[in-house]
C-alpha atoms as a PDB file:
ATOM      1  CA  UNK A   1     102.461 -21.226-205.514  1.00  0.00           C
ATOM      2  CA  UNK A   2     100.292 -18.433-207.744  1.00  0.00           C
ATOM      3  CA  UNK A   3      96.712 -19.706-208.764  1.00  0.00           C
ATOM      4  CA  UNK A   4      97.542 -19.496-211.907  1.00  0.00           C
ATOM      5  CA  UNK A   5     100.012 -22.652-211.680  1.00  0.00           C
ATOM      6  CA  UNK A   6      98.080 -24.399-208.805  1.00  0.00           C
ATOM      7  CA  UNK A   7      95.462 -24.125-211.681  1.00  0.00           C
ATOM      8  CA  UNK A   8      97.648 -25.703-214.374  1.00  0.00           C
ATOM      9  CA  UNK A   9      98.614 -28.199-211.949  1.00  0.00           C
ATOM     10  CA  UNK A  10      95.413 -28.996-210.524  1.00  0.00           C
ATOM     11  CA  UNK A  11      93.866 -29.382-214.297  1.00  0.00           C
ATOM     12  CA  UNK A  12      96.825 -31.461-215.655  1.00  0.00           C
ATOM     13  CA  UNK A  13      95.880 -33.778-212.389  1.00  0.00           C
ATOM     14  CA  UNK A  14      92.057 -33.918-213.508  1.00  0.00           C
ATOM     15  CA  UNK A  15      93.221 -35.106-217.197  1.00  0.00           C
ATOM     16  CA  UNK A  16      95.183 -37.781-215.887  1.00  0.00           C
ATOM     17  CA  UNK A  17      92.149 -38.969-213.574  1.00  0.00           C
ATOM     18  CA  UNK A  18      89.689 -38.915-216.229  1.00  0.00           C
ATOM     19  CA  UNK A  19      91.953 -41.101-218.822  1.00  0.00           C
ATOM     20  CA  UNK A  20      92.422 -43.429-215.866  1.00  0.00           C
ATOM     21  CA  UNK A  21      88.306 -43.657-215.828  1.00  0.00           C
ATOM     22  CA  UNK A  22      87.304 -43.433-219.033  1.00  0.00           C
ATOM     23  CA  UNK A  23      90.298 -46.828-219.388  1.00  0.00           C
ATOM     24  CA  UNK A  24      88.367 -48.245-216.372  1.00  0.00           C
ATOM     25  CA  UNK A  25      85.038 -48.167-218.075  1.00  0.00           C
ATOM     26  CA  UNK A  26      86.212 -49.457-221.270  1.00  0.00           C
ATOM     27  CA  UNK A  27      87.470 -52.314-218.930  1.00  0.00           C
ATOM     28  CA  UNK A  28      84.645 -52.134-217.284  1.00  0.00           C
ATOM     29  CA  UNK A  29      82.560 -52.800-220.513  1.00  0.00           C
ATOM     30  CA  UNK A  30      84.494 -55.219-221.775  1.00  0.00           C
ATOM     31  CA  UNK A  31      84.501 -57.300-219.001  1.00  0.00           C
ATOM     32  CA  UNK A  32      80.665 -56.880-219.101  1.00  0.00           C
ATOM     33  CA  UNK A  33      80.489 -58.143-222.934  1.00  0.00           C
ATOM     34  CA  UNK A  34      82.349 -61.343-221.516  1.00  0.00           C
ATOM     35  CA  UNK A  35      80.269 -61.644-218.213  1.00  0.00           C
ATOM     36  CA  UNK A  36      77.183 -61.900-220.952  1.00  0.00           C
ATOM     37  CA  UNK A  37      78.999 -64.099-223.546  1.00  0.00           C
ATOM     38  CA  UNK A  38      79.511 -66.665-220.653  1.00  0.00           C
ATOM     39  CA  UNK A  39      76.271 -66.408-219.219  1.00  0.00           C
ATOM     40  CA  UNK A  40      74.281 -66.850-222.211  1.00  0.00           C
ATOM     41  CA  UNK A  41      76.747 -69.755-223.180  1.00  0.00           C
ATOM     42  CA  UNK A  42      75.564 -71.145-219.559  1.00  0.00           C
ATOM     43  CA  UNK A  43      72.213 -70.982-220.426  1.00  0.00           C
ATOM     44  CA  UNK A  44      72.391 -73.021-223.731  1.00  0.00           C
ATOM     45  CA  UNK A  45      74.627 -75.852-222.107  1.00  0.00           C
ATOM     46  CA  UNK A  46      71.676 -75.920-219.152  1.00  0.00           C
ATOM     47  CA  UNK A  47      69.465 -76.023-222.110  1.00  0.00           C
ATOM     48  CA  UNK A  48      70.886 -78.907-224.019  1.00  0.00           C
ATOM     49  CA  UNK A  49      70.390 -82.174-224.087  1.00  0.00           C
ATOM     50  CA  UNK A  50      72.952 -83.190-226.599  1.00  0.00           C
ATOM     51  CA  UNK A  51      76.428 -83.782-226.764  1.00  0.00           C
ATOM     52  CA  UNK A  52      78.389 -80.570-225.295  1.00  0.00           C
ATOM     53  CA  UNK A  53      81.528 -79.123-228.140  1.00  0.00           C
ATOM     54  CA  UNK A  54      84.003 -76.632-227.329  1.00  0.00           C
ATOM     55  CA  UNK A  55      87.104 -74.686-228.813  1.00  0.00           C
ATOM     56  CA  UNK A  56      90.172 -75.947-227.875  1.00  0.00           C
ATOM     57  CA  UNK A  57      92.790 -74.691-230.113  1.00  0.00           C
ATOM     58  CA  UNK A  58      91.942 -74.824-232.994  1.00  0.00           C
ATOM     59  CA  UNK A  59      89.192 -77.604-233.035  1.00  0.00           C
ATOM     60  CA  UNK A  60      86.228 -78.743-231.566  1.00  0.00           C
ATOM     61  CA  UNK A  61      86.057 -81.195-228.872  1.00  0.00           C
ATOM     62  CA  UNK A  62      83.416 -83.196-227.370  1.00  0.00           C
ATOM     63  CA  UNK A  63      82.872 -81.765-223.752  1.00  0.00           C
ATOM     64  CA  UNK A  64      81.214 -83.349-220.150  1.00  0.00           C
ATOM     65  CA  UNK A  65      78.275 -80.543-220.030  1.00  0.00           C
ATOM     66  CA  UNK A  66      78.617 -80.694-215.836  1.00  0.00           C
ATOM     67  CA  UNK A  67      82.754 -79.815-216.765  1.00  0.00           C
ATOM     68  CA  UNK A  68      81.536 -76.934-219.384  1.00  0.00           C
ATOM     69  CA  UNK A  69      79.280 -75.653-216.574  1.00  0.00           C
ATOM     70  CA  UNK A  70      82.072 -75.531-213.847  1.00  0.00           C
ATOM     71  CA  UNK A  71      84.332 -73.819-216.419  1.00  0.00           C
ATOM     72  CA  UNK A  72      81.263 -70.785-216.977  1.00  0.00           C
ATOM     73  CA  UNK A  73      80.875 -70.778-213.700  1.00  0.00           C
ATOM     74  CA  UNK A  74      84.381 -70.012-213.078  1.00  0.00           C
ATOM     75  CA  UNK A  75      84.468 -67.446-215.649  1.00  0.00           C
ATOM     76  CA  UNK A  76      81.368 -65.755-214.584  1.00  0.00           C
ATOM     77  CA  UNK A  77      83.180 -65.332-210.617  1.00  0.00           C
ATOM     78  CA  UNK A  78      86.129 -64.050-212.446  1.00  0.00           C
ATOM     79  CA  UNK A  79      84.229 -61.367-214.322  1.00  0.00           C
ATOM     80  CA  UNK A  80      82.077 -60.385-211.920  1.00  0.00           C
ATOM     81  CA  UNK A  81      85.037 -60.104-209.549  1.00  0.00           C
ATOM     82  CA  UNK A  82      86.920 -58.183-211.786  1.00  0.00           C
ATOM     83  CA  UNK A  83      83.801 -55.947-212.672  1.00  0.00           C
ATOM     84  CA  UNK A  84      83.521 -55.005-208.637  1.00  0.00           C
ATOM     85  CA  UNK A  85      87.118 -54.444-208.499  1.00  0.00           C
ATOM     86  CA  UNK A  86      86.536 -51.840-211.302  1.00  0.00           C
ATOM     87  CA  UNK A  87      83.467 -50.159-210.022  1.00  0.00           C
ATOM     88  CA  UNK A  88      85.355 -49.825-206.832  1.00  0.00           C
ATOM     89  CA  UNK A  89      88.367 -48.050-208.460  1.00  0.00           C
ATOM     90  CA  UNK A  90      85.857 -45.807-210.879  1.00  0.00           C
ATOM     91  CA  UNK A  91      84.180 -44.595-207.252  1.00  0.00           C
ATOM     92  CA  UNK A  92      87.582 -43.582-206.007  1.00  0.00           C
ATOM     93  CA  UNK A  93      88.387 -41.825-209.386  1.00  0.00           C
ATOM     94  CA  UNK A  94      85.176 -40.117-209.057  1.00  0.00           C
ATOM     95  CA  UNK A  95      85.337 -38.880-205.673  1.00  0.00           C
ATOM     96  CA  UNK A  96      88.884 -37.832-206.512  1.00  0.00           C
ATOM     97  CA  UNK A  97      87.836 -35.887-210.005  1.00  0.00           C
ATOM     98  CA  UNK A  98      85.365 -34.217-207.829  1.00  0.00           C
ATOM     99  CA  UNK A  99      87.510 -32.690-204.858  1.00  0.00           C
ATOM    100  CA  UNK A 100      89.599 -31.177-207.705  1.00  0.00           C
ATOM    101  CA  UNK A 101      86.967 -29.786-209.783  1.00  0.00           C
ATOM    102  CA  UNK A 102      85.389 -28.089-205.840  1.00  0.00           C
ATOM    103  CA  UNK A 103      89.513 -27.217-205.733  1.00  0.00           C
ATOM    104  CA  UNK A 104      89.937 -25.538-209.222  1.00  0.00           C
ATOM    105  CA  UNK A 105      86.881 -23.823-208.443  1.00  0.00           C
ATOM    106  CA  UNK A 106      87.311 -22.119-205.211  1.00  0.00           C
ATOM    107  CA  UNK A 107      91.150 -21.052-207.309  1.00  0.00           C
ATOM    108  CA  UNK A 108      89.040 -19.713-210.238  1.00  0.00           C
ATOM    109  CA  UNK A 109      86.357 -17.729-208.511  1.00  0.00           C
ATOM    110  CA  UNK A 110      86.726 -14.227-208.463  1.00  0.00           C
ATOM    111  CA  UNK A 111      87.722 -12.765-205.708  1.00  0.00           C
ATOM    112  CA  UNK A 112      85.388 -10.274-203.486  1.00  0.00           C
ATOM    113  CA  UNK A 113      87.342  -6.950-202.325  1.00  0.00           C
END
């Protein structure tokens, strides 16, 4: 194959990579924003001493706080699980960008007569 279309091939490769992480970390982050969301919700059921509410639907219900709890507590495994899963993918992606950057490069450099 000449350089020049191990180069184009290589670089097409390194596009696709980096769309699949830069995805990932929007996942990432948005999994993070929920992660938050249901730990600071945690935190103010802990806190409370009055009746629990939540969403169901479209309307309000009156909640057992120790059921609310299990259900963030669920969540929070969820997201956190799904957060490793990501940051496990992004360091494959990463050490995969990175052999074909080291690969484009040894293609590109100039050769020495």
């Amino acid at each position: 194959m000449s350089s020049e279309k191990e180069t184009e091939k290589i670089i097409q490769e390194l596009q696709i990579f980096e769309h699949n992480l830069h995805n990932l970390l929007l996942q990432k982050q948005a999994f993070q924003l929920e992660l938050n969301e249901t730990l600071n919700a945690s935190e103010e059921v802990k806190k409370t001493r009055d009746e629990i509410y939540k969403v169901a639907d479209n309307f309000m219900i009156r909640a057992d706080k120790e059921a609310v709890l299990k259900e963030l507590e669920e969540k929070e495994k969820v997201f956190k699980l799904r957060i490793t899963t990501i940051e496990k993918q992004e360091r494959l992606l990463e050490v995969k960008i990175k052999e074909l950057q080291d690969e484009a490069k040894k293609i590109l450099k100039p050769k020495k007569s």
